[in-house]
Protein backbone atom coordinates (compact mmCIF):
# COMPACT_ATOMS: atom_id res chain seq x y z
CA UNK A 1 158.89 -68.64 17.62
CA UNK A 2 162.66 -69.62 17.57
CA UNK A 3 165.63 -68.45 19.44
CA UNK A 4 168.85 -68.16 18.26
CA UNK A 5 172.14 -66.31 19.17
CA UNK A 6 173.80 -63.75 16.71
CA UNK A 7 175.87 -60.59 16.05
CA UNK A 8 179.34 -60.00 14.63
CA UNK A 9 181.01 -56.65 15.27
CA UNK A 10 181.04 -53.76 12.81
CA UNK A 11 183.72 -54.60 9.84
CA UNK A 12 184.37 -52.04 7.61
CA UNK A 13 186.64 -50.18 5.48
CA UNK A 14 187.19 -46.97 3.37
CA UNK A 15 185.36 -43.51 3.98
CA UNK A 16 181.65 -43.27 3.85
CA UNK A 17 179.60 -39.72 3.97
CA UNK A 18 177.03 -41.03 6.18
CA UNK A 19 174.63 -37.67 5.82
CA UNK A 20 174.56 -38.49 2.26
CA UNK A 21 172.07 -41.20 3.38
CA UNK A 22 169.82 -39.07 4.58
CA UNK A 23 166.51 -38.32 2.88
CA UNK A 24 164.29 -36.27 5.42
CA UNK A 25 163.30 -38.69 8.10
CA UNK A 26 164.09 -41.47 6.11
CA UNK A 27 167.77 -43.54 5.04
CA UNK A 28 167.98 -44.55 1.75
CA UNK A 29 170.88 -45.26 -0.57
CA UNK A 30 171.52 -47.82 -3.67
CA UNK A 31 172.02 -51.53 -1.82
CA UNK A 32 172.53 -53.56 -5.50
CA UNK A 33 175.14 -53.31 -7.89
CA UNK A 34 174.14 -53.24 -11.44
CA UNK A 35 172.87 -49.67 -12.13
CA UNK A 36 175.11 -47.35 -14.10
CA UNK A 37 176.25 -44.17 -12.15
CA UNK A 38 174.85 -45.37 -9.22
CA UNK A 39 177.72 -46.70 -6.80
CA UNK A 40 176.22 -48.76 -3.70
CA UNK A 41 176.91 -46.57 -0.71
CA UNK A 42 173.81 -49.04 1.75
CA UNK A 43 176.29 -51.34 1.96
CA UNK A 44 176.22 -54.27 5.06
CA UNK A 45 178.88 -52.76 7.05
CA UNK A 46 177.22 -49.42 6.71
CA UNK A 47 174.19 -50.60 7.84
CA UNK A 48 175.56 -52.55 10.24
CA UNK A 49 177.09 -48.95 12.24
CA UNK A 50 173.64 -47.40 11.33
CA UNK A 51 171.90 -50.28 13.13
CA UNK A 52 174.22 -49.77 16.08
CA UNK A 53 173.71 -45.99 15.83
CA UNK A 54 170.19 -46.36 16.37
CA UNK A 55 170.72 -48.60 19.82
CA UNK A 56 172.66 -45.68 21.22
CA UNK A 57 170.34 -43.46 20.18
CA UNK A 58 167.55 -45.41 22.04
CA UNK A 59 169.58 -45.23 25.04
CA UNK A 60 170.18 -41.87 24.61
CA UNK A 61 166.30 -41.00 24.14
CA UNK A 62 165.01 -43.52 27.06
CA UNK A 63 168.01 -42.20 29.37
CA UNK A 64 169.07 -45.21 30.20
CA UNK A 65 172.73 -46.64 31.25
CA UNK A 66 174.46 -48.45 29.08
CA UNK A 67 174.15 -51.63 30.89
CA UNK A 68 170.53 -52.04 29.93
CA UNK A 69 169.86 -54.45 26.86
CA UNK A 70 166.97 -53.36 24.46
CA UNK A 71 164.60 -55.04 22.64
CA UNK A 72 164.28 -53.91 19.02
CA UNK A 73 162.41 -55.38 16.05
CA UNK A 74 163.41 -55.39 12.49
CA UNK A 75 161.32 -56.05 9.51
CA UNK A 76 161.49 -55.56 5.41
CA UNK A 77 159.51 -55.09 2.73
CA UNK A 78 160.18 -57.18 -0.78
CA UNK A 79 163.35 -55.83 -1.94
CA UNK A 80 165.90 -58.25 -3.22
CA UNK A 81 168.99 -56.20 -0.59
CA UNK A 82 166.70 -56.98 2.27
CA UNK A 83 167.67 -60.33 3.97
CA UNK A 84 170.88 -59.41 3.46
CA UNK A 85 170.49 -55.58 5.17
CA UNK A 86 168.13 -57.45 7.95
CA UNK A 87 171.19 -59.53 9.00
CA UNK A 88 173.32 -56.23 9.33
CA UNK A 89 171.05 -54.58 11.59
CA UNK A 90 170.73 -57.67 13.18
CA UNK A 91 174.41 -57.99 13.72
CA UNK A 92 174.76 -54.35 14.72
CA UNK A 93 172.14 -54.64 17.13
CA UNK A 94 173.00 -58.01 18.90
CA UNK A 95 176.87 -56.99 18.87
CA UNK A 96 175.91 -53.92 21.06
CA UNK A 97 174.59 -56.12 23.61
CA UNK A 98 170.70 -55.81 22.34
CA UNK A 99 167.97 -58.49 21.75
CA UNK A 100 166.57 -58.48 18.19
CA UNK A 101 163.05 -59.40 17.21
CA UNK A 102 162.61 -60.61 13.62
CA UNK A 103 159.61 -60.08 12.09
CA UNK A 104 160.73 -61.59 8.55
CA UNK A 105 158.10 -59.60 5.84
CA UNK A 106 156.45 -56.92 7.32
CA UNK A 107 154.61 -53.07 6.75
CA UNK A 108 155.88 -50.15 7.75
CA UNK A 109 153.24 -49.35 10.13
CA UNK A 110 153.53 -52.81 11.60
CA UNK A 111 156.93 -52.05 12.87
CA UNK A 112 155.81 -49.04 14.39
CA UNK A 113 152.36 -50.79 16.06
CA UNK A 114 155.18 -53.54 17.67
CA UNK A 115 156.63 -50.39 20.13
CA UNK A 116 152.69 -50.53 21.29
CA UNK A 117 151.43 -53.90 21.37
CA UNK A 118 151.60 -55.11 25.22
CA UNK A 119 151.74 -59.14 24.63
CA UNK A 120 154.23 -60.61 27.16
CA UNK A 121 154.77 -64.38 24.85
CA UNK A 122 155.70 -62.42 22.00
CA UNK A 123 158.24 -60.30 24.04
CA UNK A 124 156.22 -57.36 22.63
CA UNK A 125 156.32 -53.85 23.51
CA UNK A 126 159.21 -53.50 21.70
CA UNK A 127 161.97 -50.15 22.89
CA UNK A 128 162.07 -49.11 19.02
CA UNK A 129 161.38 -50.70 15.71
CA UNK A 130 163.40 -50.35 12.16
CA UNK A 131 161.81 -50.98 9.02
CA UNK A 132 164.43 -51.80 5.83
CA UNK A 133 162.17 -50.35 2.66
CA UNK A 134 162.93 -47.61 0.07
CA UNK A 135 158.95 -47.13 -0.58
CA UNK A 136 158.38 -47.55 -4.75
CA UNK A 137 162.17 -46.54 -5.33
CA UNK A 138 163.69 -48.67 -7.85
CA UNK A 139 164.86 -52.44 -7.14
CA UNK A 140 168.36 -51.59 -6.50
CA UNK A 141 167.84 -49.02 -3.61
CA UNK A 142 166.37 -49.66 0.24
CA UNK A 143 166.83 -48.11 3.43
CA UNK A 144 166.31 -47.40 7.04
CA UNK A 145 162.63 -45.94 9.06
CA UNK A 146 163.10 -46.18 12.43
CA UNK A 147 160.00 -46.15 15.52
CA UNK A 148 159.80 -45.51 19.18
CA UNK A 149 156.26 -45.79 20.96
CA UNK A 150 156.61 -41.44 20.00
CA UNK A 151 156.09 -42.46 16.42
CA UNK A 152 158.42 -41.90 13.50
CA UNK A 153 161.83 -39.84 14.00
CA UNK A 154 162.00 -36.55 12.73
CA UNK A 155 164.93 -35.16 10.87
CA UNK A 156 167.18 -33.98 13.57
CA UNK A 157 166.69 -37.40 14.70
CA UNK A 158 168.35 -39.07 11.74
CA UNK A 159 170.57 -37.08 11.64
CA UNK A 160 171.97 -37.60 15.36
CA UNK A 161 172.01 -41.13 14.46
CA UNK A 162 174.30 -41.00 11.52
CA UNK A 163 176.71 -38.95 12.77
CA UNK A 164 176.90 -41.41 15.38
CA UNK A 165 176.85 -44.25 12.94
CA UNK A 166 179.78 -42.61 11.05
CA UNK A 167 181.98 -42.21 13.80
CA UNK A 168 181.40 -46.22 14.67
CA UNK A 169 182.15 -47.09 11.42
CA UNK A 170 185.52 -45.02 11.60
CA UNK A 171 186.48 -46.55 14.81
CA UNK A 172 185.78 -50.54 13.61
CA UNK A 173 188.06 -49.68 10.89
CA UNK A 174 190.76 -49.72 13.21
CA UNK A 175 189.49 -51.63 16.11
CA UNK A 176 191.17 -54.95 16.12
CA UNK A 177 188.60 -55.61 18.87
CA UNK A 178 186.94 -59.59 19.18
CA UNK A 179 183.64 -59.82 19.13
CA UNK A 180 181.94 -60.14 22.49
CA UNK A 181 181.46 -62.96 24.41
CA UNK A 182 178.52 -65.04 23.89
CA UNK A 183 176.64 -64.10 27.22
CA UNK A 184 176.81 -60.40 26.22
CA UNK A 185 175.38 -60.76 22.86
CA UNK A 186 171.84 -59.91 22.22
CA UNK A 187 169.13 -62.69 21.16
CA UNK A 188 167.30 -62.91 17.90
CA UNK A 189 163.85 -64.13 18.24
CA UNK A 190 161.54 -64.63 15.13
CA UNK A 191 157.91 -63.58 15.73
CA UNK A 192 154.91 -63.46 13.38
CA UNK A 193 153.87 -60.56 13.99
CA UNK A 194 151.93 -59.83 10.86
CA UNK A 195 149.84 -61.95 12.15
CA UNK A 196 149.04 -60.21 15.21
CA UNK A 197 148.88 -56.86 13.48
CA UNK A 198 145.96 -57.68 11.33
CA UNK A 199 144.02 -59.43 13.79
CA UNK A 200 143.83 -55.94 15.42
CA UNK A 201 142.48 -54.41 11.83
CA UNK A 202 140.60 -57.09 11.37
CA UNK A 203 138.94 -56.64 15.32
CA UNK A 204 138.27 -53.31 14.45
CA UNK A 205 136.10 -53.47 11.14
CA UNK A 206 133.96 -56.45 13.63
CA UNK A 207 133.67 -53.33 16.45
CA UNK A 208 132.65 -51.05 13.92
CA UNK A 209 129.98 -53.35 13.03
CA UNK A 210 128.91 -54.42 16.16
CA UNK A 211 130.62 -57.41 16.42
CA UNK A 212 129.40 -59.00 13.38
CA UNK A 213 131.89 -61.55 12.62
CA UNK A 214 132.41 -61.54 8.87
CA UNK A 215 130.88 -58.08 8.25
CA UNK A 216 131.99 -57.88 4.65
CA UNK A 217 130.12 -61.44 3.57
CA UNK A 218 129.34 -61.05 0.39
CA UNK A 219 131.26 -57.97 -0.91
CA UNK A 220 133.94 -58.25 -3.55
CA UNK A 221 137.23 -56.81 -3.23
CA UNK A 222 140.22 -57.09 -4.74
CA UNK A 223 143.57 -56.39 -3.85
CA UNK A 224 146.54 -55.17 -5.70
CA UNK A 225 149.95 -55.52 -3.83
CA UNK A 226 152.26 -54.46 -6.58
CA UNK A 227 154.24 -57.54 -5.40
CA UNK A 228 155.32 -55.70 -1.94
CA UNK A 229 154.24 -56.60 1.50
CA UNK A 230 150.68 -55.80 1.47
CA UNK A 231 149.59 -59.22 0.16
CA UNK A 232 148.56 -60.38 3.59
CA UNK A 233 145.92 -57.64 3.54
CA UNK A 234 143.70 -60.51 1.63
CA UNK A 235 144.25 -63.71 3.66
CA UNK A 236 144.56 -62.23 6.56
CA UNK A 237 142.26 -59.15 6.94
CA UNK A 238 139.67 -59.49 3.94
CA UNK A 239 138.81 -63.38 4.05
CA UNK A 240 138.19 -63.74 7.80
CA UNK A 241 136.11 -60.58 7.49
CA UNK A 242 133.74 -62.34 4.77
CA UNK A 243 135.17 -60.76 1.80
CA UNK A 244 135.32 -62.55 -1.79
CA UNK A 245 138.76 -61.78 -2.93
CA UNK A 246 139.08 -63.68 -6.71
CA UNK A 247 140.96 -61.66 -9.02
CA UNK A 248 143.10 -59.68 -6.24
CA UNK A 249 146.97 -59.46 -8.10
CA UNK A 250 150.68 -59.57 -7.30
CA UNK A 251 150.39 -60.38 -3.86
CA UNK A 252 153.47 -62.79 -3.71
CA UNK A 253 156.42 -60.54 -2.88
CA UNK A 254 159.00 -59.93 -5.83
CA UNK A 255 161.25 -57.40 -5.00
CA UNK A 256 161.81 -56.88 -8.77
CA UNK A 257 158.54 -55.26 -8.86
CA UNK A 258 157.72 -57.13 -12.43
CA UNK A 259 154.14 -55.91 -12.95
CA UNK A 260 154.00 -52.48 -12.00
CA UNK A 261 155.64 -49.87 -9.51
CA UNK A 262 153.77 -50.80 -6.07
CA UNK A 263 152.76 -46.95 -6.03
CA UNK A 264 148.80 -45.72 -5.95
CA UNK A 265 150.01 -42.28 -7.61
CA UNK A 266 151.60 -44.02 -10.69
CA UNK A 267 149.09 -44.38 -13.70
CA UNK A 268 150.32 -47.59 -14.61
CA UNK A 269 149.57 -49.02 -11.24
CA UNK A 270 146.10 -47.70 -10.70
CA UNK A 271 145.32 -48.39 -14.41
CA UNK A 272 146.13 -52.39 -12.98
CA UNK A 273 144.13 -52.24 -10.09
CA UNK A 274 141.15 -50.66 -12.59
CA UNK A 275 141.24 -53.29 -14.54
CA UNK A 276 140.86 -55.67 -12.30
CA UNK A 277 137.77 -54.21 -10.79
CA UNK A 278 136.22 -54.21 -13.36
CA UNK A 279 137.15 -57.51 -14.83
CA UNK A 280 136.29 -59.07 -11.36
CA UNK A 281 133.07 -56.74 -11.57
CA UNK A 282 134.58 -56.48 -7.43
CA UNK A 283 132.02 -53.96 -5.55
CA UNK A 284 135.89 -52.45 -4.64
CA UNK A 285 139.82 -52.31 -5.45
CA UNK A 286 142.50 -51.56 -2.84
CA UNK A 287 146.07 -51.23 -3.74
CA UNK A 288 148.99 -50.45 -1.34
CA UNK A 289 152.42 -49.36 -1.95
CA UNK A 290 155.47 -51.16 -1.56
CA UNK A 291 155.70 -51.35 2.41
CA UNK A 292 152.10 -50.34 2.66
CA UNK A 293 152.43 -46.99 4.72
CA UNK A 294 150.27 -45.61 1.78
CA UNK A 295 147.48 -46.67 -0.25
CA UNK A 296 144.16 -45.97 -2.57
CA UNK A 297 141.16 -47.48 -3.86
CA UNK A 298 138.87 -47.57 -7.06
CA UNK A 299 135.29 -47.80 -6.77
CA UNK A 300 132.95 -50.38 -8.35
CA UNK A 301 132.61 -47.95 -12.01
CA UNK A 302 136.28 -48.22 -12.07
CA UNK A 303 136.67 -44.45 -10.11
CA UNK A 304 140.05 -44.47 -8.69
CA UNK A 305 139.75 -42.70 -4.98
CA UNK A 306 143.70 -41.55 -5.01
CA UNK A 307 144.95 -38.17 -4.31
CA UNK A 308 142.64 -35.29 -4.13
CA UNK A 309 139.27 -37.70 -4.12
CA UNK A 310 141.23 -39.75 -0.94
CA UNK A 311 141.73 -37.54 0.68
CA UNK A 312 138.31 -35.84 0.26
CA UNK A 313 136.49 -39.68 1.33
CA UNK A 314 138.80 -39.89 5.10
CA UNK A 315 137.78 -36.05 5.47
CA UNK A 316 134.05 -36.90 4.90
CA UNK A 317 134.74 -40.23 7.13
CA UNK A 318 136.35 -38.75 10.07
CA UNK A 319 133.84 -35.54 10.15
CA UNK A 320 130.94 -37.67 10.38
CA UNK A 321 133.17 -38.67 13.79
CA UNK A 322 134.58 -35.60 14.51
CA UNK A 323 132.03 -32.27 13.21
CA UNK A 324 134.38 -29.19 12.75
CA UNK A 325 137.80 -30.41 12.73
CA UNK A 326 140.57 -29.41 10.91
CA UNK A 327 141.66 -31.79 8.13
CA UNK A 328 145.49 -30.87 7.41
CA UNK A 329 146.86 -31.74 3.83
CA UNK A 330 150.30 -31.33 1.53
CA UNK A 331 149.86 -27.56 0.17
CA UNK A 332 149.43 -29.03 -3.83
CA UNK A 333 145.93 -30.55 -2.91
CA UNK A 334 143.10 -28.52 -5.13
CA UNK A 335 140.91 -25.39 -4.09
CA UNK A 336 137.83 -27.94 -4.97
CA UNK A 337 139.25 -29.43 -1.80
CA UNK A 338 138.86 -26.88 0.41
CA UNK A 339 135.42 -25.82 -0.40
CA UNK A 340 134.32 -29.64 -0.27
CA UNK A 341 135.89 -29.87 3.65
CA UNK A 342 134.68 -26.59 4.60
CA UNK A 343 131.60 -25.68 2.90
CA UNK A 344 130.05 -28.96 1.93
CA UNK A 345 131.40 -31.07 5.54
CA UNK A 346 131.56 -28.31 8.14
CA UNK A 347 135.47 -28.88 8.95
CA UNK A 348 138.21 -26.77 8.24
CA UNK A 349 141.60 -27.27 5.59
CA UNK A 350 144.66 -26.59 6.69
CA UNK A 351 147.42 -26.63 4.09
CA UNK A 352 151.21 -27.22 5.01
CA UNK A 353 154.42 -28.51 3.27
CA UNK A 354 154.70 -31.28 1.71
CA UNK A 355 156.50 -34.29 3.39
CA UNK A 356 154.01 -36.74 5.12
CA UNK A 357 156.34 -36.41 8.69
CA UNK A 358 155.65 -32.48 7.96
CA UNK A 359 151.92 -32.94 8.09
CA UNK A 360 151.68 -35.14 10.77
CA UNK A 361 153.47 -32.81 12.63
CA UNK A 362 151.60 -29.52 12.16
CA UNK A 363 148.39 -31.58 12.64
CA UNK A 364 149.66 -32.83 16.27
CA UNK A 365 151.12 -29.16 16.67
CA UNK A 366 147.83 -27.70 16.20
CA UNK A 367 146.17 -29.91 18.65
CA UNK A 368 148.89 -28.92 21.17
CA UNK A 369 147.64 -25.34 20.83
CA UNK A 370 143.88 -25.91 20.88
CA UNK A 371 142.66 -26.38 17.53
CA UNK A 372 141.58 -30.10 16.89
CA UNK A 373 142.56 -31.95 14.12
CA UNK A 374 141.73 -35.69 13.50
CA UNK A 375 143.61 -36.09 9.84
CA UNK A 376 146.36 -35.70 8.45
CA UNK A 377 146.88 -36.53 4.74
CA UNK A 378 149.03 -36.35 1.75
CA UNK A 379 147.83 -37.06 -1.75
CA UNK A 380 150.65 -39.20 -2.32
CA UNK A 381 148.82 -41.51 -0.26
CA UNK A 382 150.25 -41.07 2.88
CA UNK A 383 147.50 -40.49 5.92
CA UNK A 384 146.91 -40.47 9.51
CA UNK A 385 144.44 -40.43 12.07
CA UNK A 386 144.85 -38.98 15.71
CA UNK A 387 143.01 -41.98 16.80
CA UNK A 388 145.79 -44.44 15.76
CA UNK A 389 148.42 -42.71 16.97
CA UNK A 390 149.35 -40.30 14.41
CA UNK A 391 150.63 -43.34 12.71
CA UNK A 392 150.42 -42.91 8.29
CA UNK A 393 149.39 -46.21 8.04
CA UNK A 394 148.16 -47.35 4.81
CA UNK A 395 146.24 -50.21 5.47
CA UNK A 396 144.33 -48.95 8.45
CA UNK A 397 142.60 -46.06 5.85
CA UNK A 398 141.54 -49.10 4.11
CA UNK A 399 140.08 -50.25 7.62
CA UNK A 400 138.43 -46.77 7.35
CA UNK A 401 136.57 -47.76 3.92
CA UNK A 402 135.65 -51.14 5.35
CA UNK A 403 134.22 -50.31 8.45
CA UNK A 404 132.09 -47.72 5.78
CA UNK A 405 131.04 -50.66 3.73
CA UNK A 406 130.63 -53.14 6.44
CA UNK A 407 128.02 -50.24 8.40
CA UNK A 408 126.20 -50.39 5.34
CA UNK A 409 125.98 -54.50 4.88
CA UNK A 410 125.11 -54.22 8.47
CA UNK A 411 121.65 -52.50 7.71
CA UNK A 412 121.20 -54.76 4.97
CA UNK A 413 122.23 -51.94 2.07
CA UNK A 414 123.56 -53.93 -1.30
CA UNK A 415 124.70 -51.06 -2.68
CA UNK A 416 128.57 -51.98 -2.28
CA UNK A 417 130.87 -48.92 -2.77
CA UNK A 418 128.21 -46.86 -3.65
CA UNK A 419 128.43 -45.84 -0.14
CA UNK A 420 131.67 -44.48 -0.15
CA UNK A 421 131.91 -42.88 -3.18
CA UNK A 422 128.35 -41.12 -2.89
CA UNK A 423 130.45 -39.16 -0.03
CA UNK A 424 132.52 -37.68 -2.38
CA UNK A 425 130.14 -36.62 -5.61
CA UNK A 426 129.98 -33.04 -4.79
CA UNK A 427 133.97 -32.41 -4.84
CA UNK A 428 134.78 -30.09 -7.44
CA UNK A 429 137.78 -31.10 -9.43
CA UNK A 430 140.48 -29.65 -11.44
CA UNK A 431 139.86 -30.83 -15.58
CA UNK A 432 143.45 -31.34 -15.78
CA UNK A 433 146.47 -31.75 -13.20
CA UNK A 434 150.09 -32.47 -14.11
CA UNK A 435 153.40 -32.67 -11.97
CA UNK A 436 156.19 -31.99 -14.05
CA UNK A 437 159.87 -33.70 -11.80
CA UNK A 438 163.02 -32.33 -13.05
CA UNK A 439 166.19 -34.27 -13.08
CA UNK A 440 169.38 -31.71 -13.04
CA UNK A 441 172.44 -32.98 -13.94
CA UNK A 442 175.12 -31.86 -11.55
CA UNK A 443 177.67 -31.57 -13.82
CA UNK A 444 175.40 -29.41 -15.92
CA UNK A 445 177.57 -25.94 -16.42
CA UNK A 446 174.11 -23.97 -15.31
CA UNK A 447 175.57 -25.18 -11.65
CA UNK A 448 178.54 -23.77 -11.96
CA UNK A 449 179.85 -25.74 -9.22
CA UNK A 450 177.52 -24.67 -6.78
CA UNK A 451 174.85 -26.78 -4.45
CA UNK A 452 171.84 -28.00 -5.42
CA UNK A 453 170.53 -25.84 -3.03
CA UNK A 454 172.16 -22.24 -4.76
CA UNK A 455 170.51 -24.20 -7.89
CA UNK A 456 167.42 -24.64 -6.98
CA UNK A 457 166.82 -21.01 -4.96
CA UNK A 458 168.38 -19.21 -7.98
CA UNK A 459 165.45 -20.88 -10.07
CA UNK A 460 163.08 -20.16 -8.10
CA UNK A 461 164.08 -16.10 -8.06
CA UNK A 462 163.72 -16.42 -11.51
CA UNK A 463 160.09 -17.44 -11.16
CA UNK A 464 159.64 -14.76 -8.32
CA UNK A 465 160.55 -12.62 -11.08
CA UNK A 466 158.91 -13.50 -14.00
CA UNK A 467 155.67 -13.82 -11.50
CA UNK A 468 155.65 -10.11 -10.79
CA UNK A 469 156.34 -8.93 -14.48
CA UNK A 470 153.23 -11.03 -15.29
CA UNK A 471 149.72 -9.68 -14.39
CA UNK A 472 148.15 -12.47 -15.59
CA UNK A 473 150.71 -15.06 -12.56
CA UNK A 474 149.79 -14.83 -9.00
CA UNK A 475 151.71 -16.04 -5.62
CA UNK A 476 149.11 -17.63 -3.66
CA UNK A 477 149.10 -16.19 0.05
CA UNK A 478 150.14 -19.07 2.22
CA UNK A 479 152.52 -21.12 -0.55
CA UNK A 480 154.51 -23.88 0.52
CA UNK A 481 154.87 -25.21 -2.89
CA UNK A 482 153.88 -23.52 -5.82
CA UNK A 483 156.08 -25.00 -8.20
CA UNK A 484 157.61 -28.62 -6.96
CA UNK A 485 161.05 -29.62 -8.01
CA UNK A 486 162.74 -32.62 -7.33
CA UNK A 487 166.38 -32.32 -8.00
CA UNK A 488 168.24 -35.07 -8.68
CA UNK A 489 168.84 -37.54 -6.10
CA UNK A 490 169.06 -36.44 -3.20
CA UNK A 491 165.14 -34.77 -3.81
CA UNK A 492 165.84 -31.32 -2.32
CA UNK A 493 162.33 -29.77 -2.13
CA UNK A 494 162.44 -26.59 -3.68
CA UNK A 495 159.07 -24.06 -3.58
CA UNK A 496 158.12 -20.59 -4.62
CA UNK A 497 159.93 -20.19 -0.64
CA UNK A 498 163.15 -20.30 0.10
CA UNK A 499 164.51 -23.96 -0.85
CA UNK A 500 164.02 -26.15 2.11
């Protein structure tokens, strides 16, 4: 580790909408020049307030006085705008008087894990953790995800903290104000703690096979990264667990994303980590999104286990653990679905809106009242377990698969992924599914002037319509979705319900 001071105050000018950033319980916003129509509004100084935001937020949350000095961590994925956006929420942080831990490259759900992890030398728990990634969004965007030891915020959260981050960056516009002494400034301390986060995965696949110590010698995977952060997944989970890993692609980080979109529902991607399976002749393929809070994985025949067939494999996993539970899932996953979890497992599917912080939330919301749940999954990828603290952590389903495999090299079985995907043979599945994303043009005269919102819930009375004078169309009793639209950029969610 190294120690070294830092922070500058807040400089900034001009007027920013702050709650323009917001994108559920996410930031996000265009960081790089270059794009046409597509301003940068992530700029340093705006992340900078945002950072500082977040600090009084913590404060706020932990009710603590002001005089107490937080620790926070701060970590990126491999987007060109993210050194630069990691020194602006350092410098926001440490000029409020907080310490700053820099993790350098990291995941997602590693910046959440650090608010848990009790190791003293590494200055770990941390108070709250940010995370600079805009998921598989183009090269030129990024933003914010921020953790306390609750998990994720929620939307009312984010938005708290940008009004509050607005109203900072108003007031260093005209605060003429030096920056604070040295002795008041927080620290910035560089940890590895990638590496501590996957010696926990990599302890748990060894439990799960009682204690074996490379579990997964002489299995073949291979690992597609998409040229995000998940390329430590191979050096330091796989190999020190046994595995052969030839063949695995795009680990080194290139924020350009040259190969492919680092995205396991994008046919392009999962056509690459195909390929490689079966040029490898690998016994499996994982491949991870850009900050690796999501994932998939394609059997030894080249069977991708994405979406639908994912989700299906954790349900079958964690109801061998757990007989009976309720599996909760995004509301477009298939019927074949729900009679697989319920008829052919024993458990019980629970469909809600889509948005993986939605999910999560009704699945710890039914718990609250009674009815267990153990799962909570998206097929965009996105999943999480009760047992890891509600956390949708991409590389710990993987974990999931492994400790699978490494069970079955335990009892001397050869069979590879045979195992897993012999769970899933009796799901019934749709012949054809398509998502169709709309990109309105809000100058288009159809708008009229109006909101995206007026837009998208006048459409959708239009369908309402059109459903009833059809006797052929039917509104599905609990719909959430229906029909998805994505409109435009700021990907207002619009459903056969009112739009949300």
């Amino acid at each position: 580790m190294a120690a070294a001071q830092g922070g500058s105050v807040v400089s900034s000018s001009g007027k920013v909408d702050f709650l323009k950033l917001q994108n559920g319980s996410d930031i996000r916003g265009v960081a790089v020049a270059g794009v046409e129509d597509e301003p940068v509004n992530l700029t340093e100084p705006v992340t900078e307030a945002i950072a500082a935001a977040f600090a009084a937020w913590l404060l706020n949350k932990k009710e603590a006085d002001g005089l107490r000095r937080l620790r926070i961590s701060v970590g990126h994925d491999s987007r060109i705008s993210a050194h630069k956006l990691q020194n602006a929420v350092t410098h926001g942080i440490t000029a409020a008087g907080h310490d700053i831990l820099q993790f350098g490259l990291a995941s997602t759900p590693a910046m959440f894990n650090s608010t848990l992890t009790e190791d003293e030398k590494n200055h770990l728990p941390v108070d709250g953790g940010i995370m600079i990634t805009a998921s598989h969004l183009p090269y030129n965007r990024n933003g914010l995800k921020f953790f306390t030891s609750d998990g994720g915020l929620n939307k009312a959260d984010i938005k708290d903290i940008l009004e509050r981050a607005s109203k900072i960056f108003e007031e260093s516009a005209h605060d003429n104000q030096k920056e604070r002494e040295d002795a008041s400034r927080g620290v910035v301390t560089n940890v590895d703690y990638m590496s501590i986060y996957a010696s926990d995965l990599v302890q748990a696949v060894r439990k799960s096979a009682g204690g074996k110590e490379e579990p997964l010698d002489g299995l073949h995977i291979v690992v597609d990264a998409g040229n995000g952060a998940g390329g430590f997944f191979v050096d330091k989970v796989l190999k020190p667990l046994g595995a052969v890993t030839t063949g695995s692609q795009f680990l080194e980080p290139d924020g350009l994303f040259p190969n492919h979109i680092p995205n396991p529902e994008d046919k392009t991607a999962m056509k690459a980590i195909t390929q490689a399976v079966l040029d490898n002749k690998a016994d499996l393929g994982i491949i991870f999104d850009t900050d690796v809070d999501r994932s998939a994985a394609v059997d030894s025949s080249g069977r991708e286990l994405n979406r639908n067939r994912l989700i299906a494999l954790m349900a079958a996993i964690v109801l061998e653990e757990h007989p009976g539970t309720t599996v909760v899932t995004d509301s477009v996953t298939s019927d074949g679905l729900t009679v697989f979890i319920e008829n052919k497992l024993g458990g019980k599917h629970h469909r809600f809106k889509r948005g993986y912080k939605n999910v999560i939330d009704e699945a710890i919301r039914l718990n609250s009242i009674g009815e267990e749940s153990h799962l909570a999954m998206e097929t965009s990828g996105h999943g999480a377990l009760k047992e890891n603290h509600w956390l949708d952590d991409g590389a710990y389903l993987m974990v999931k698969l492994l400790n699978k495999l490494a069970a079955a090299r335990t009892l001397g079985s050869s069979i590879g992924s045979k195992v897993l995907t012999d769970l899933v043979d009796s799901l019934e599945e749709a012949a054809v599914t398509v998502e169709i994303r709309l990109k309105i043009d809000q100058n288009h005269a159809d708008l009229k002037g109006g909101s995206f919102r007026d837009y998208g819930e006048a459409v959708l009375r239009h369908l309402e319509n059109a459903i009833a004078k059809d006797s052929d169309l039917h509104k599905a009793p609990k719909n959430y979705e229906g029909l998805w639209f994505l409109l435009d950029a700021q990907f207002v969610l619009c459903t056969i319900l009112p739009c949300r």
